[in-house]
N, C-alpha and C. Protein backbone atom coordinates (compact mmCIF):
# COMPACT_ATOMS: atom_id res chain seq x y z
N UNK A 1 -17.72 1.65 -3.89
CA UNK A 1 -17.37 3.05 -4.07
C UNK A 1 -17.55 3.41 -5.55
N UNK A 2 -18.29 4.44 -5.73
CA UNK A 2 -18.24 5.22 -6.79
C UNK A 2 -16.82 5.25 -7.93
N UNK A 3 -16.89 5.40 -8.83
CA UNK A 3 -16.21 5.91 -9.79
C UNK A 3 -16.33 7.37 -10.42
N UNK A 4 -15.61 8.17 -10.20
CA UNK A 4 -15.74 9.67 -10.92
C UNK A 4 -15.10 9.66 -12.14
N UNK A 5 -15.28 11.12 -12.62
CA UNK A 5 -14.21 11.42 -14.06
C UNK A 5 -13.64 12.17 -13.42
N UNK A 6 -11.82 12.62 -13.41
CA UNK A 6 -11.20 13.70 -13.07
C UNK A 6 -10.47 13.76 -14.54
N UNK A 7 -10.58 15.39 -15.01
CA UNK A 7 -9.34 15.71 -16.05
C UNK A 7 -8.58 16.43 -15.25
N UNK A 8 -7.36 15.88 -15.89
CA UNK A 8 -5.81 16.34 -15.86
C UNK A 8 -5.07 17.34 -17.29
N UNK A 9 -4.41 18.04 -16.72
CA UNK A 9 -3.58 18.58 -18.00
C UNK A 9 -2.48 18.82 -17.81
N UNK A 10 -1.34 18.17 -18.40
CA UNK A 10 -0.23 17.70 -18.17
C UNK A 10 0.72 17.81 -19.65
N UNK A 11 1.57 18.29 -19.60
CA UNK A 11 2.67 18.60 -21.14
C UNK A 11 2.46 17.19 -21.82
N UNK A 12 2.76 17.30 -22.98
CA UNK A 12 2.48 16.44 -23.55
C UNK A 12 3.63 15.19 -23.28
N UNK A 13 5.14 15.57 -23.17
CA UNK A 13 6.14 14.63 -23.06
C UNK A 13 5.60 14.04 -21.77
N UNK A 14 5.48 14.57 -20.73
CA UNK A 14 5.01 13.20 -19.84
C UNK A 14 3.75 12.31 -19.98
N UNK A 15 2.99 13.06 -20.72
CA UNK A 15 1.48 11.58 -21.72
C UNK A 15 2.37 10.83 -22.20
N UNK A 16 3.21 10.86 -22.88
CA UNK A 16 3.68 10.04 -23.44
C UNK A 16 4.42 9.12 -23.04
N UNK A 17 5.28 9.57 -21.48
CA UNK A 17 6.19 8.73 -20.78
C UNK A 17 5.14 8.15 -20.60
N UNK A 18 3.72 8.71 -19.49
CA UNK A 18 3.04 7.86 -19.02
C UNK A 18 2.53 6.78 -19.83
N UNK A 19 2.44 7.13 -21.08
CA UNK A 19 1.81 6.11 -22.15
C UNK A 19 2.78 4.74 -22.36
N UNK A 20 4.18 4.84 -22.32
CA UNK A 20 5.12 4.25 -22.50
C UNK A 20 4.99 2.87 -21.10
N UNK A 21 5.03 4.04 -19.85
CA UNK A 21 4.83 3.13 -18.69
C UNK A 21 3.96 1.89 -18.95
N UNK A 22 2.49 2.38 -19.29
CA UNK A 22 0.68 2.02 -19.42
C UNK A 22 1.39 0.57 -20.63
N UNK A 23 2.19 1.08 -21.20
CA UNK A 23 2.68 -0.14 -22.40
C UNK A 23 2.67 -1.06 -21.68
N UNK A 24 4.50 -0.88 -20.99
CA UNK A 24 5.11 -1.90 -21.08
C UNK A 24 4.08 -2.67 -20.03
N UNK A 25 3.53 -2.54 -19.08
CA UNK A 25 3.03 -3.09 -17.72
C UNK A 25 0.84 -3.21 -18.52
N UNK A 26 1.13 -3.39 -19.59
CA UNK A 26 -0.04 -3.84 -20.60
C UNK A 26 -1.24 -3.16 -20.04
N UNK A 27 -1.06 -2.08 -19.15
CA UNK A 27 -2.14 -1.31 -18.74
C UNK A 27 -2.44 0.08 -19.57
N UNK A 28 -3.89 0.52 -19.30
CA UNK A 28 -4.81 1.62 -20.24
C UNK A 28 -3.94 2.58 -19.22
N UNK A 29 -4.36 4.01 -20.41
CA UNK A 29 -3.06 5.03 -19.64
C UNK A 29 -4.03 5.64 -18.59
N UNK A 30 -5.08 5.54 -18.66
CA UNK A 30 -6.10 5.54 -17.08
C UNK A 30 -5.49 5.02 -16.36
N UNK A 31 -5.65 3.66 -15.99
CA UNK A 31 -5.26 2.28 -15.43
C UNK A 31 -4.06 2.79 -14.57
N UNK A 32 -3.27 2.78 -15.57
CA UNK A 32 -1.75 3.48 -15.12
C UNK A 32 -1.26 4.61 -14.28
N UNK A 33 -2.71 5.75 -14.39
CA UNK A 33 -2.67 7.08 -13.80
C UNK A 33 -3.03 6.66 -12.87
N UNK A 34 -4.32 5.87 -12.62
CA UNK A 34 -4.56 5.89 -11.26
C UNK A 34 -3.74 4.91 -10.13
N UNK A 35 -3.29 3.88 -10.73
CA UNK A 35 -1.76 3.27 -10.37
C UNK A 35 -1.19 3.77 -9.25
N UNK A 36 -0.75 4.75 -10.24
CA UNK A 36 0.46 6.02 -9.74
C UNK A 36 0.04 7.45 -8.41
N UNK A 37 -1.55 7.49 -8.84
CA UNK A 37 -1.93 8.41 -8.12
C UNK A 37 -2.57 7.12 -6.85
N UNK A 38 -2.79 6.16 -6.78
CA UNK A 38 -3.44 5.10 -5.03
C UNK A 38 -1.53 5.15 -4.80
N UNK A 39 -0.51 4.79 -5.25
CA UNK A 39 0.91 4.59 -4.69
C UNK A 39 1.24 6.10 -3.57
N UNK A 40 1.19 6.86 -4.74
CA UNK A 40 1.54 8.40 -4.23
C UNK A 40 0.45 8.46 -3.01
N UNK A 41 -0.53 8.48 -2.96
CA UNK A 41 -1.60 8.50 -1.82
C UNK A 41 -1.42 7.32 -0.20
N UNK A 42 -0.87 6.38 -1.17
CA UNK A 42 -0.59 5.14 0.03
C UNK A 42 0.51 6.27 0.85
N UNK A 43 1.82 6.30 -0.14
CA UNK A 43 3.08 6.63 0.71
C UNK A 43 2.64 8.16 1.26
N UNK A 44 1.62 9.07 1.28
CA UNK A 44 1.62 10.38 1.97
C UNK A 44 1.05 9.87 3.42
N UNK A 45 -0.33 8.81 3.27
CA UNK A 45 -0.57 8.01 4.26
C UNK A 45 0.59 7.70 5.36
N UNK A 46 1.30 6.69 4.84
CA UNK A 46 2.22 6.49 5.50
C UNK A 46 3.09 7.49 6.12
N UNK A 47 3.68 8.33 5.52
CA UNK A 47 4.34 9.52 6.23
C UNK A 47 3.35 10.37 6.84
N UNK A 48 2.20 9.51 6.71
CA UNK A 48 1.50 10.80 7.59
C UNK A 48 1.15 12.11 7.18
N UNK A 49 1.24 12.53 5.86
CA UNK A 49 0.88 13.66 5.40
C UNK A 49 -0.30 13.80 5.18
N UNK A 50 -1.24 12.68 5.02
CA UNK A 50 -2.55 13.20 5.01
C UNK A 50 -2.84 11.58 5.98
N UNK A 51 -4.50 11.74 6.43
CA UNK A 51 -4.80 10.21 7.16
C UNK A 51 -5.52 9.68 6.10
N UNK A 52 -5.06 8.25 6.45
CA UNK A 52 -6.37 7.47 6.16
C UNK A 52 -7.56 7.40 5.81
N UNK A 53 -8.16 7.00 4.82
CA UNK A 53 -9.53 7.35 4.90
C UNK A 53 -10.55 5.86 5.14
């Protein structure tokens, strides 16, 4: 599978939480975003809010 670019724009205090996260768990704050965005995607899966792909 492909790799895309998506931008985001987001206040700055949560870059920074997210940056904090991306620290401690020694991951790039990419790395980390997309982390967070396959979790969030698993659990809508699961509830069924969107299918499978």
């Amino acid at each position: 599978m492909a790799k895309v670019t998506v931008t985001i724009y987001m206040e700055e205090e949560d870059k920074e939480a997210l940056q904090q996260l991306a620290d401690a768990e020694e991951r790039s704050l990419s790395q980390m975003a997309v982390l967070i965005l396959k979790r969030a995607i698993k659990q809508a899966q699961n509830d069924r809010t969107i299918t499978p792909q």
